[in-house]
Protein backbone atom coordinates (compact mmCIF):
# COMPACT_ATOMS: atom_id res chain seq x y z
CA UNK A 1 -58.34 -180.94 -20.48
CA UNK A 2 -55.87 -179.53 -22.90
CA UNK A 3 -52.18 -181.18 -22.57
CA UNK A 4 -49.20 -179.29 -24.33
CA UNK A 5 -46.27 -180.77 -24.54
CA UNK A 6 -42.92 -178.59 -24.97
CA UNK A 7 -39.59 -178.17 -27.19
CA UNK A 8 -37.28 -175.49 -27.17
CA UNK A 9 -33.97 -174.25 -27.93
CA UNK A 10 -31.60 -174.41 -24.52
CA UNK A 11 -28.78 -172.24 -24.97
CA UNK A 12 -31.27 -168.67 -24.98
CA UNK A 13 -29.30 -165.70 -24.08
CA UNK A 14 -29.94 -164.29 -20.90
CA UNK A 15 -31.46 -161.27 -22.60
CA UNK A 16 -34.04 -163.98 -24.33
CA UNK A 17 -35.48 -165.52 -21.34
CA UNK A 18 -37.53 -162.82 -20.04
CA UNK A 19 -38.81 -162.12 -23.46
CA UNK A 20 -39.59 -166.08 -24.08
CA UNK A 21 -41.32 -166.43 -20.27
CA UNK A 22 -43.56 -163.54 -21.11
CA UNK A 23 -44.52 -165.14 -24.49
CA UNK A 24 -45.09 -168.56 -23.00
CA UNK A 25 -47.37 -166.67 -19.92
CA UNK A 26 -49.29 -165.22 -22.44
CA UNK A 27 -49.66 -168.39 -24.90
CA UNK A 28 -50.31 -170.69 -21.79
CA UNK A 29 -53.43 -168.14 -20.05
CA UNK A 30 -55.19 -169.08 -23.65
CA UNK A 31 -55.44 -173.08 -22.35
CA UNK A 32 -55.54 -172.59 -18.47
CA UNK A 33 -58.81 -170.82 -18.11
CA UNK A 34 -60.77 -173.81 -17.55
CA UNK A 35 -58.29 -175.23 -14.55
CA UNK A 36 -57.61 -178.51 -17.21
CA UNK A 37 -54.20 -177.16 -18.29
CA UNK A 38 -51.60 -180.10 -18.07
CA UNK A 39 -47.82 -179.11 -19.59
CA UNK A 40 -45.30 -182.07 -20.79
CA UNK A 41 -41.89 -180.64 -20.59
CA UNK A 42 -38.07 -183.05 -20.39
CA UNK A 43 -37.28 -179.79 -18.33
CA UNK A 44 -34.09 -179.44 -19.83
CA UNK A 45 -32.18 -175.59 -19.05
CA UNK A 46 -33.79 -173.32 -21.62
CA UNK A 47 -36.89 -173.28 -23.10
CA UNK A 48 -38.22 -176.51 -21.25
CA UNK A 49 -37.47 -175.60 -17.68
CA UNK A 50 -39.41 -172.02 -18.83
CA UNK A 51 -42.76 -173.48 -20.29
CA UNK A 52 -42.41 -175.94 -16.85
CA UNK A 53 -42.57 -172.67 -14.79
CA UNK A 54 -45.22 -171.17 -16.94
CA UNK A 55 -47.27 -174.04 -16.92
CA UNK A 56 -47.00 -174.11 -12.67
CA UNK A 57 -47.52 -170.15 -12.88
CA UNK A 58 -50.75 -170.54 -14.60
CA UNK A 59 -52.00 -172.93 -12.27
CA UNK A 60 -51.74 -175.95 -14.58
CA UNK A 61 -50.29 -179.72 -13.62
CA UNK A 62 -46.92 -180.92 -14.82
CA UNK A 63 -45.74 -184.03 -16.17
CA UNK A 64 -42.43 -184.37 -16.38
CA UNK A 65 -40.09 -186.81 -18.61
CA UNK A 66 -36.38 -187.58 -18.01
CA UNK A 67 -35.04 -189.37 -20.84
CA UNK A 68 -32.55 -191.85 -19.18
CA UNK A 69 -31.95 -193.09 -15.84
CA UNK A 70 -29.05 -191.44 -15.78
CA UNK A 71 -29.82 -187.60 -17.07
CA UNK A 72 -30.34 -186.13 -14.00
CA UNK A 73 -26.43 -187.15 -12.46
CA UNK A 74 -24.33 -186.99 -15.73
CA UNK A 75 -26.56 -184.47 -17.84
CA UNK A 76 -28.04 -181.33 -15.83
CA UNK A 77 -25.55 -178.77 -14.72
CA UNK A 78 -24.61 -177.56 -11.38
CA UNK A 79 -26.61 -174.10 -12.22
CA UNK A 80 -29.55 -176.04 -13.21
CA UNK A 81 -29.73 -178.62 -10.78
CA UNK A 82 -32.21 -176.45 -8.16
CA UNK A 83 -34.40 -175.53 -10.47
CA UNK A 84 -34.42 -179.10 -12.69
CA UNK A 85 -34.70 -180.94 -8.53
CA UNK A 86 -37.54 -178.32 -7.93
CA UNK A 87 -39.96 -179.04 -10.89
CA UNK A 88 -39.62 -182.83 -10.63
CA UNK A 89 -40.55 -182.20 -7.14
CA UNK A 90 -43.60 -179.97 -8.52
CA UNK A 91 -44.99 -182.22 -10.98
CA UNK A 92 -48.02 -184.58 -11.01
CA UNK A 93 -46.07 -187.21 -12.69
CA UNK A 94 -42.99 -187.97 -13.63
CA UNK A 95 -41.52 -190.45 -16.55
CA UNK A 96 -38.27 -191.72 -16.22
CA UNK A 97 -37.60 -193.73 -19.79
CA UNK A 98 -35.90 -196.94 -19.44
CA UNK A 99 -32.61 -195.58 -21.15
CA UNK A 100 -29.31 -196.17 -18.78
CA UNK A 101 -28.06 -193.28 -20.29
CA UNK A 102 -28.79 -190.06 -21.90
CA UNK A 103 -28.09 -190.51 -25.51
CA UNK A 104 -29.61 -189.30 -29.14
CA UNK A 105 -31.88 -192.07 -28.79
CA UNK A 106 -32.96 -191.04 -25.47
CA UNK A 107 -33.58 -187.80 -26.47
CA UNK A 108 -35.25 -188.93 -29.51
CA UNK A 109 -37.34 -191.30 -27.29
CA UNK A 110 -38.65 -188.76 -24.57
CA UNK A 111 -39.64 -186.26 -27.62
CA UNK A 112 -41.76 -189.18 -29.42
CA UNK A 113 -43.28 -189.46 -25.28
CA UNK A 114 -44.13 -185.64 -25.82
CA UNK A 115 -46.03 -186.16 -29.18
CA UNK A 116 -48.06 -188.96 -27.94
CA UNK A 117 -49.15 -187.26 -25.11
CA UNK A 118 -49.67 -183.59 -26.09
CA UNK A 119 -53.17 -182.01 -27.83
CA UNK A 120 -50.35 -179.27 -28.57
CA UNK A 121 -46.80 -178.96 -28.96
CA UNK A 122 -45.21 -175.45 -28.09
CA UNK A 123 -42.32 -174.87 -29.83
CA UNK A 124 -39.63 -172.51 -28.62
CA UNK A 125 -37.73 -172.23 -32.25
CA UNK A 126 -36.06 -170.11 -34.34
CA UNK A 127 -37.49 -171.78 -37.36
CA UNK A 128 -33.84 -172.92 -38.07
CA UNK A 129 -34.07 -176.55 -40.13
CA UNK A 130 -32.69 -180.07 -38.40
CA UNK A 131 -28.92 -180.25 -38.00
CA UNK A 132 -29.55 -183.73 -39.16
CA UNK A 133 -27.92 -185.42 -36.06
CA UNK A 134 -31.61 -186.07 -34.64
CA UNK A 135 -33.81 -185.23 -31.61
CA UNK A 136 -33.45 -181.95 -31.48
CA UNK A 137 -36.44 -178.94 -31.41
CA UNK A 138 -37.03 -178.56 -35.11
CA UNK A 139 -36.55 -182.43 -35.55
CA UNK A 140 -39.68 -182.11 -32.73
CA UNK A 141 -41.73 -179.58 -34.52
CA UNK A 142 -41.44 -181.54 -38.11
CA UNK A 143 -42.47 -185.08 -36.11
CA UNK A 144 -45.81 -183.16 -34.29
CA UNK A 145 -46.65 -181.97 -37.57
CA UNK A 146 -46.47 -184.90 -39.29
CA UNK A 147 -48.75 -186.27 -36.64
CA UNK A 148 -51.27 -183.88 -36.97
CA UNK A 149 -50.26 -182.54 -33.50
CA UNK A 150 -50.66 -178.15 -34.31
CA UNK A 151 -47.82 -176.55 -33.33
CA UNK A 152 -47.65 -173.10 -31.70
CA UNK A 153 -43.71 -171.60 -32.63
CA UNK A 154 -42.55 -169.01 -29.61
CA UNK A 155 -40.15 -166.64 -30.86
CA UNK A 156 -40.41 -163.37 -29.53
CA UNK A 157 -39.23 -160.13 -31.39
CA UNK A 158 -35.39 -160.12 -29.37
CA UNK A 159 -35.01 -163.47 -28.61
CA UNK A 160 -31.65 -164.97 -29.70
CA UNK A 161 -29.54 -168.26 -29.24
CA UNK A 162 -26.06 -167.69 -27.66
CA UNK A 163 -23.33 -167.93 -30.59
């Protein structure tokens, strides 16, 4: 069984998201072959909700975790909502972390939840440094890496953040 975990940038461009699926189809058909393939995605718009369909496409299981009991009322937007309700309905599993509400803390919480679990962490990343505020995707990437966790960076030739 091979269990990769996700991070990603969330504001792609709509140009970007074909581009980044396509990658992620073709990273994830590497791990599925043996029917063990098990993604860990917060499912987040962006890059997370992508690797969650990938990971469903290639016949894998998904475990999903929200990051406060709260996220999915005050945090996902009205054009995310179906496709956030549909892969928590999808998954195997799904962690709800004991945060009342979505926070950097919660955020930073549900990414240490990825590391633990994942074999691999994909990383949907410009290669851009922290901000420095915490939790976010390179804050990820430098945190798997430090745990010995390899990371696989997705950034297709094309892909962009919006501005």
């Amino acid at each position: 069984m091979t269990t990769i975990a996700v991070t990603g940038h969330m504001d792609l461009t709509d140009d970007s998201v074909p581009l980044v699926r396509a990658a992620l189809d073709d990273l994830l058909r590497q791990h599925a072959g043996d029917g063990q393939l098990v993604g860990v995605s917060c499912i987040a718009k962006g890059s997370d909700s992508l690797f969650a369909e990938a990971v469903l496409a290639a016949g894998g299981r998904l475990t999903v975790v929200i990051p406060s009991q709260d996220y999915r009322r005050n945090k996902v937007k009205p054009d995310h909502a179906a496709l956030f309700d549909h892969l928590v309905e999808a998954a195997d599993e799904t962690l709800t972390l004991p945060h009342e509400t979505a926070s950097r803390q919660a955020y930073e919480a549900a990414n240490t939840v990825l590391i633990e679990r994942a074999d691999r962490l994909v990383a949907v990343w410009n290669g851009q440094p922290p901000t420095g505020k915490g939790g976010g995707t390179a804050d990820t990437v430098l945190e798997a890496r430090a745990a010995g966790i390899p990371v696989d960076v997705v950034w297709p030739e094309g892909a962009a953040r919006r501005g």
